[in-house]
Protein backbone atom coordinates (compact mmCIF):
# COMPACT_ATOMS: atom_id res chain seq x y z
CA UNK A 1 0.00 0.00 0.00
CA UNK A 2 1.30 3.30 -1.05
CA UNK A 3 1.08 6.56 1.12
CA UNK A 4 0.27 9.46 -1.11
CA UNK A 5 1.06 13.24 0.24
CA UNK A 6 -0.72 16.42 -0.58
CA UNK A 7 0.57 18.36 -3.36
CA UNK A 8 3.16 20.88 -1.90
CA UNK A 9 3.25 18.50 1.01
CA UNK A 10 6.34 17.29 2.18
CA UNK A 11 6.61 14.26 4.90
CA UNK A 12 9.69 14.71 7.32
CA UNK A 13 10.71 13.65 10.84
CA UNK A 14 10.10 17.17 12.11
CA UNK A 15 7.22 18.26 9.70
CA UNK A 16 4.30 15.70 8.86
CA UNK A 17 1.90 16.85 6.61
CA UNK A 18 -1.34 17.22 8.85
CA UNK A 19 -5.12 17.26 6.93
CA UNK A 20 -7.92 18.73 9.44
CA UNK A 21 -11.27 17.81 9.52
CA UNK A 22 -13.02 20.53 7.01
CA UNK A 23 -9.97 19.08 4.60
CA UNK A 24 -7.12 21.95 4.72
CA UNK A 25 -3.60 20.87 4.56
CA UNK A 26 -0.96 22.40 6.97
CA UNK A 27 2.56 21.61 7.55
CA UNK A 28 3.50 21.07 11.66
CA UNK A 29 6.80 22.16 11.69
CA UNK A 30 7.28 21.28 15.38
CA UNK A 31 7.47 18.42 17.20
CA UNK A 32 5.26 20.04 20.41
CA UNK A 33 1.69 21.17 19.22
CA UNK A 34 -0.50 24.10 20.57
CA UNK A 35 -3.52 22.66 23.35
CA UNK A 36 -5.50 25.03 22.17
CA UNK A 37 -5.20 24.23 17.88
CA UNK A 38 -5.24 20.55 19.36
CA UNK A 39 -8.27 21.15 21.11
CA UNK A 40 -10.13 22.69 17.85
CA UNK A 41 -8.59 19.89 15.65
CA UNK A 42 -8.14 16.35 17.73
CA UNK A 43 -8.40 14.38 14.42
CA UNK A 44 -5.33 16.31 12.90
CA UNK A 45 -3.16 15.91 16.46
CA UNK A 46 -4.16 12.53 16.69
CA UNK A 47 -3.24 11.76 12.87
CA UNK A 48 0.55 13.32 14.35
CA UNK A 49 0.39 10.81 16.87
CA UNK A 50 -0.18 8.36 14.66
CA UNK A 51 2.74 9.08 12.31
CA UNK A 52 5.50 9.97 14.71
CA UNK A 53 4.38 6.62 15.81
CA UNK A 54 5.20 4.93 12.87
CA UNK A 55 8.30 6.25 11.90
CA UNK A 56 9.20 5.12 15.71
CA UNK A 57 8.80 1.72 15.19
CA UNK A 58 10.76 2.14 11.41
CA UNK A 59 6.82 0.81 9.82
CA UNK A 60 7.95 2.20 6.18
CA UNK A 61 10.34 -0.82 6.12
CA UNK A 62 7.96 -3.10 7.33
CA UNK A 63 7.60 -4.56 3.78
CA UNK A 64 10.64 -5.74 3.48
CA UNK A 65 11.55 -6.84 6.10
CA UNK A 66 7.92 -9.45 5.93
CA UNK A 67 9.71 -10.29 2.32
CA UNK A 68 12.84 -11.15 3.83
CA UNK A 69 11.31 -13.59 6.59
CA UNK A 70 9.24 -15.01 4.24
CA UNK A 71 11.97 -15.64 2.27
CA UNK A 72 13.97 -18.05 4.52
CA UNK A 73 11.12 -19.36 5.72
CA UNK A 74 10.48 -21.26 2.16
CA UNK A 75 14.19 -21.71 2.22
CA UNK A 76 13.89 -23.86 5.48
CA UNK A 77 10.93 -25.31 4.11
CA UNK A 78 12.74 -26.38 1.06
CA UNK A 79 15.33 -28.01 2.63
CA UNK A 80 13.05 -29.80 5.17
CA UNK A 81 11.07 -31.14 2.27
CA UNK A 82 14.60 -32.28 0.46
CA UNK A 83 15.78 -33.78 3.67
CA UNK A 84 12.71 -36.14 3.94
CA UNK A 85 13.17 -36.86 0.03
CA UNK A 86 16.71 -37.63 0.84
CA UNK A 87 15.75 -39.66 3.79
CA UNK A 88 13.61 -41.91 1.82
CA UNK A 89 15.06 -42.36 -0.72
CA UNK A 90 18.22 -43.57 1.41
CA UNK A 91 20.66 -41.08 1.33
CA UNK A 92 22.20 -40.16 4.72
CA UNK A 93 22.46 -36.80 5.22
């Protein structure tokens, strides 16, 4: 799944592109928000929470790193299935 910004909208650690609720794009250049914009807004501040979450626990390379798990997994499986074969077939291993 692919994350699409805004257009002019650009997504770094320090400034996350935020939508509010009536649909207007801003840009929160700071990492500490204002109570009383969060207060008027809570879907935009929690959206922030959301993505500094992310990008804490590194979720953009999540992807890959799935593929790469998956990828010795059928490896083991592979060999477990050609151990057996070997096994049977008489082969000592």
């Amino acid at each position: 799944m692919q994350l699409q910004q805004a257009p002019g909208a650009s997504a770094t650690a320090a400034g996350v592109p935020l939508i509010k609720a009536n649909g207007e794009v801003t840009e929160n250049g700071s990492t500490t928000t204002d109570a009383k914009e969060e207060a008027k807004d809570p879907v935009s501040a929690r959206l922030a929470q959301i993505y500094k979450r992310l990008e804490q626990i590194d979720a953009y390379s999540a992807e890959a790193r799935a593929a790469a798990i998956l990828a010795v997994s059928f490896l083991v499986a592979i060999l477990r299935v050609l151990h057996v074969l070997f096994l049977l077939r008489g082969f000592s291993t």
